[in-house]
N, C-alpha and C. Protein backbone atom coordinates (compact mmCIF):
# COMPACT_ATOMS: atom_id res chain seq x y z
N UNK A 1 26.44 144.24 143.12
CA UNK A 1 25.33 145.02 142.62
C UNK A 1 25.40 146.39 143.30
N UNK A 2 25.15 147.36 142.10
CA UNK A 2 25.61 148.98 143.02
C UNK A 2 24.01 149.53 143.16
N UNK A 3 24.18 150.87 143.81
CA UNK A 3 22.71 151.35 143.72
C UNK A 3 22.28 151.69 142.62
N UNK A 4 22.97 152.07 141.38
CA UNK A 4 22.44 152.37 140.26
C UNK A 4 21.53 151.40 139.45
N UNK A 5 21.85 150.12 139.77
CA UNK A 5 21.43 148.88 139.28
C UNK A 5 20.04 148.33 139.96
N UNK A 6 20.01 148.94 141.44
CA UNK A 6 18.81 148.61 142.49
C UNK A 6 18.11 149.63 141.80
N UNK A 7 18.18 150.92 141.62
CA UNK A 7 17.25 151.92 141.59
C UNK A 7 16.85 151.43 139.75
N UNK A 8 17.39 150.94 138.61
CA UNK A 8 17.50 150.73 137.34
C UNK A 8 16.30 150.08 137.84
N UNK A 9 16.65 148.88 138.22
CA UNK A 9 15.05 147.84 137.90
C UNK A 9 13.96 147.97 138.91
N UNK A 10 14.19 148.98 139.95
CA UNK A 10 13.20 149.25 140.52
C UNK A 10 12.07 150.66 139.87
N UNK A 11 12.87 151.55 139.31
CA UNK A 11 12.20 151.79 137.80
C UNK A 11 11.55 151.02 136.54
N UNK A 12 12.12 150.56 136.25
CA UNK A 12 11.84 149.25 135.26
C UNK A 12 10.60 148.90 135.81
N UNK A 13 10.82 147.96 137.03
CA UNK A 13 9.69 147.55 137.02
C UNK A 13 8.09 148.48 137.48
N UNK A 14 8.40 149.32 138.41
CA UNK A 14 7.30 150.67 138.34
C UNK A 14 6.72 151.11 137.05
N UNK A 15 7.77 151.44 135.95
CA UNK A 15 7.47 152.16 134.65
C UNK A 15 6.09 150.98 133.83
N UNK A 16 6.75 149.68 134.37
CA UNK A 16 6.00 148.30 133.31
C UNK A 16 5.04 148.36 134.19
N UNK A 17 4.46 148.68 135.37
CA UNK A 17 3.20 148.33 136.18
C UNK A 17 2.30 149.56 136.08
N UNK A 18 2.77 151.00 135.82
CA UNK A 18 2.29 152.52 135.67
C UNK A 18 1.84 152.21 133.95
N UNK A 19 2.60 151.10 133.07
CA UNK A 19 2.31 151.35 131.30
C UNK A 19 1.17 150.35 131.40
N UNK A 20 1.27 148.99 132.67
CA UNK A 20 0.22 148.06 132.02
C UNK A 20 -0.71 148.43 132.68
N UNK A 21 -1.00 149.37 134.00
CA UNK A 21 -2.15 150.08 134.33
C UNK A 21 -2.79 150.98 133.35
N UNK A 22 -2.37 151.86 132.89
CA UNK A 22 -2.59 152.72 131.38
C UNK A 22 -2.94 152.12 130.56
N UNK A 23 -2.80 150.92 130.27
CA UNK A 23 -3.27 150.06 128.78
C UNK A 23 -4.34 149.20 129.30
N UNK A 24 -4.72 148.76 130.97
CA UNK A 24 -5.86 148.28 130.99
C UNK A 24 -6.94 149.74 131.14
N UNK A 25 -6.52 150.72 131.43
CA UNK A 25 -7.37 151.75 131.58
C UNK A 25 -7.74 152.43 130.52
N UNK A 26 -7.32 152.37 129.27
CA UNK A 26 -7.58 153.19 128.46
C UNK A 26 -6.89 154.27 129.05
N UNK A 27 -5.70 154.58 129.14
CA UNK A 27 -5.25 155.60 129.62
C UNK A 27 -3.69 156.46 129.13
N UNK A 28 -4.10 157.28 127.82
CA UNK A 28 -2.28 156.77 127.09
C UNK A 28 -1.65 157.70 127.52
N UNK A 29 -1.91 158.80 128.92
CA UNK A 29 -0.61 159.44 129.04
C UNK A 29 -0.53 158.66 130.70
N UNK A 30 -1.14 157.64 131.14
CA UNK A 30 -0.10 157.27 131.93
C UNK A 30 0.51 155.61 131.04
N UNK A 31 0.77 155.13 129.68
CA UNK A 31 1.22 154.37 129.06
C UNK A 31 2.82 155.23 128.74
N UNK A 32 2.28 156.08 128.58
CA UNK A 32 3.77 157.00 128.13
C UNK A 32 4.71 157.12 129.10
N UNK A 33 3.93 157.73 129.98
CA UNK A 33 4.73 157.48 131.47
C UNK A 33 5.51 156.87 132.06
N UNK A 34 4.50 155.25 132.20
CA UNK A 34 5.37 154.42 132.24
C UNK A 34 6.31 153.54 131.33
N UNK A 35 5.98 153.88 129.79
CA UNK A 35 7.14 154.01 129.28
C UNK A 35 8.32 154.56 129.40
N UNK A 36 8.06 155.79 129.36
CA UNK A 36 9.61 156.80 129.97
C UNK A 36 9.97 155.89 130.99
N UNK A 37 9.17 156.08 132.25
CA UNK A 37 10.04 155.31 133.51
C UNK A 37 10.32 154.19 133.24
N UNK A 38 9.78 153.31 132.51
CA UNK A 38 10.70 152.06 132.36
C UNK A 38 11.69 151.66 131.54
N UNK A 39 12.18 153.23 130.10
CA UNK A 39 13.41 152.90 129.94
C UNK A 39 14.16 153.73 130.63
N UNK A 40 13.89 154.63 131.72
CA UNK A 40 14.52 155.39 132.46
C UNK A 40 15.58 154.37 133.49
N UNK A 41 14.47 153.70 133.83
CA UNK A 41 15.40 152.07 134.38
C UNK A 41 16.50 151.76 133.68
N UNK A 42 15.95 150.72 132.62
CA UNK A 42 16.96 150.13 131.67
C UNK A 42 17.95 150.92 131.55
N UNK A 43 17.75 152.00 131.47
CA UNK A 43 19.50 152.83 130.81
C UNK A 43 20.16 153.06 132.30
N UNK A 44 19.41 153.14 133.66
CA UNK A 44 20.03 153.71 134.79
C UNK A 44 20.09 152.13 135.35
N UNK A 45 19.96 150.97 135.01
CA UNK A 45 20.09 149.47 135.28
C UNK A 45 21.43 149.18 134.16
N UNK A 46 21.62 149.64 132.69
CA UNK A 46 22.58 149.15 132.15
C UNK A 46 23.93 150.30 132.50
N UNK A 47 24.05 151.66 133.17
CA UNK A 47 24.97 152.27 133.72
C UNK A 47 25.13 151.13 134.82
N UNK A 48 24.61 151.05 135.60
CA UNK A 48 25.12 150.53 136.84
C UNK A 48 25.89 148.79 136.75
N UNK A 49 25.46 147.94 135.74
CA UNK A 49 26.16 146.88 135.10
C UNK A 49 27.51 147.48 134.45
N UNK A 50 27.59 148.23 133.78
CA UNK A 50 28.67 148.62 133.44
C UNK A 50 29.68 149.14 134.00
N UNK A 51 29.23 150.09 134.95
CA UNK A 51 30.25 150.33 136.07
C UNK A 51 30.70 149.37 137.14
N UNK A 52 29.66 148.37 137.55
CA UNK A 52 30.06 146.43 138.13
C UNK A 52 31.15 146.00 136.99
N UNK A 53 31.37 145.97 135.94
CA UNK A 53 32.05 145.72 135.19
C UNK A 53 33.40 146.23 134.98
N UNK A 54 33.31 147.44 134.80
CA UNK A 54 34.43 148.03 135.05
C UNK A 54 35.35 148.05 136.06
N UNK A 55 34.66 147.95 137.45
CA UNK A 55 35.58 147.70 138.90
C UNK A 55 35.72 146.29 139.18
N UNK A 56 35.04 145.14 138.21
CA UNK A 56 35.67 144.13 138.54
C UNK A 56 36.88 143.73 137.37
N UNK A 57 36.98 144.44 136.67
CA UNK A 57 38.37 144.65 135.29
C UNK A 57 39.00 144.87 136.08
N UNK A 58 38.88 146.12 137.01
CA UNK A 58 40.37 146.74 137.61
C UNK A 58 40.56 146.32 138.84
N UNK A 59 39.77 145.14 139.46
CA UNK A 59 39.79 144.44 140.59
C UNK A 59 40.49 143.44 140.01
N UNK A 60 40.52 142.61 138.75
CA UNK A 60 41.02 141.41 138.31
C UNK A 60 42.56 141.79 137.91
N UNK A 61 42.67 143.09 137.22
CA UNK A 61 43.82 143.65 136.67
C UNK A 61 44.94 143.74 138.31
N UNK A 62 43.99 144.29 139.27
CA UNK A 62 44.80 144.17 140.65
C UNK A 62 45.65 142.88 141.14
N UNK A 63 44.71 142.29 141.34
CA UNK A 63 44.78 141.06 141.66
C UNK A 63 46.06 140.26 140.76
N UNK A 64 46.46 140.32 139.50
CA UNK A 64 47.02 139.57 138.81
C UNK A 64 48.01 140.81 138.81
N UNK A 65 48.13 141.61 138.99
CA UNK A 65 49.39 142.68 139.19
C UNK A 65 50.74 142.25 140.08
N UNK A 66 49.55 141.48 141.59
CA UNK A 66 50.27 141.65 142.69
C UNK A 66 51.59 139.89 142.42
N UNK A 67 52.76 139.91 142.57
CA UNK A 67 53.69 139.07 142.91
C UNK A 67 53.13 137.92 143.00
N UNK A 68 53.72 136.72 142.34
CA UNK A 68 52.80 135.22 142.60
C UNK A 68 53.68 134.91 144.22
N UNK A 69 53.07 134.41 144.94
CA UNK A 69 53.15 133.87 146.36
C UNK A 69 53.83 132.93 146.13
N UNK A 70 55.03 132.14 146.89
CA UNK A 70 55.81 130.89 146.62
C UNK A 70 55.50 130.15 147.65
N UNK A 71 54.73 128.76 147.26
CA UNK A 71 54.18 127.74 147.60
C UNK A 71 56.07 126.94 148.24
N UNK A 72 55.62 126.56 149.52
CA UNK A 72 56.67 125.70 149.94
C UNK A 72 56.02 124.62 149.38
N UNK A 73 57.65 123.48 148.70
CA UNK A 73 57.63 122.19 148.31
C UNK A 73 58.02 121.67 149.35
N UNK A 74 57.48 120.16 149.44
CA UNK A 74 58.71 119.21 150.31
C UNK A 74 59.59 119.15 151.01
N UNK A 75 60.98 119.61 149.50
CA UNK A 75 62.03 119.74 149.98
C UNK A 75 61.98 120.51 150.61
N UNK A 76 61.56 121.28 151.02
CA UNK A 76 62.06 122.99 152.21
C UNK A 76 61.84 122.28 153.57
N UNK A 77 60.94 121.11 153.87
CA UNK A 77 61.28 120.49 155.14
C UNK A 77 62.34 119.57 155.43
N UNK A 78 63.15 119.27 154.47
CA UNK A 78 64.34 118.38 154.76
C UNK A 78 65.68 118.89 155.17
N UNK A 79 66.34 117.79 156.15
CA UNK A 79 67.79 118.95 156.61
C UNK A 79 68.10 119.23 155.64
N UNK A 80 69.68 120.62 155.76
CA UNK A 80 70.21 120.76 154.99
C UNK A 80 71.05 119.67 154.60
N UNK A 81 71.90 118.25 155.50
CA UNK A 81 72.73 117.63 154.49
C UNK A 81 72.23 116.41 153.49
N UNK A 82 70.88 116.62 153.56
CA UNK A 82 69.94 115.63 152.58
C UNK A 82 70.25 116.34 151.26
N UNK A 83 69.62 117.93 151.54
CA UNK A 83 69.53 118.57 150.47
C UNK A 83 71.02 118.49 149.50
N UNK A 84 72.26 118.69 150.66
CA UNK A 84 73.44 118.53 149.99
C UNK A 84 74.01 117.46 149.51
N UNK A 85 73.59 116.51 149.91
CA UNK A 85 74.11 115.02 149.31
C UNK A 85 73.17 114.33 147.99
N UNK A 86 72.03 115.17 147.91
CA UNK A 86 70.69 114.89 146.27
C UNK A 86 71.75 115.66 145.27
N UNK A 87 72.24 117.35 145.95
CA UNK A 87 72.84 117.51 144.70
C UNK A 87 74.46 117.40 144.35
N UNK A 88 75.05 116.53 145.22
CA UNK A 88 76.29 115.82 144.79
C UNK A 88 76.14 114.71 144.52
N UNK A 89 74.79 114.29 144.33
CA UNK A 89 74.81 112.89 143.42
C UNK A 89 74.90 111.70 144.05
């Protein structure tokens, strides 16, 4: 979660508590108000999801870039004339 996303719904939710104060008050320019501020949120809450999104694409794209790691089997603990006598049969 980035700050754009903290500050999004901490708008959001200010804008919805400033619109439902205004609508119990009879009050429609602070309803507007907190309208604006609460899609001022939403759009500065759905930037900040989207940019979480985007750096975990190019975190996943990283990640699957890098060389697969080779897991030792078994055999890698056995002498060598075990190993040589499995593949002469």
């Amino acid at each position: 979660m980035n700050k754009d996303r903290v500050e999004g719904k901490v708008k959001d939710i200010t804008g919805r508590v400033e619109r439902q104060a205004g609508e119990w008050t009879n009050d429609p320019k602070a309803q507007v108000n907190g309208a604006a501020k609460q899609a001022e949120g939403k759009v500065q809450n759905a930037w900040g999801k989207a940019k979480d999104a985007a750096k975990q694409t190019v975190d996943d794209a990283h990640a699957s870039s890098k060389p697969p790691q080779r897991v030792g089997d078994e055999t890698d603990s056995e002498e060598p004339d075990a190993k040589d006598a499995r593949r002469q049969g």
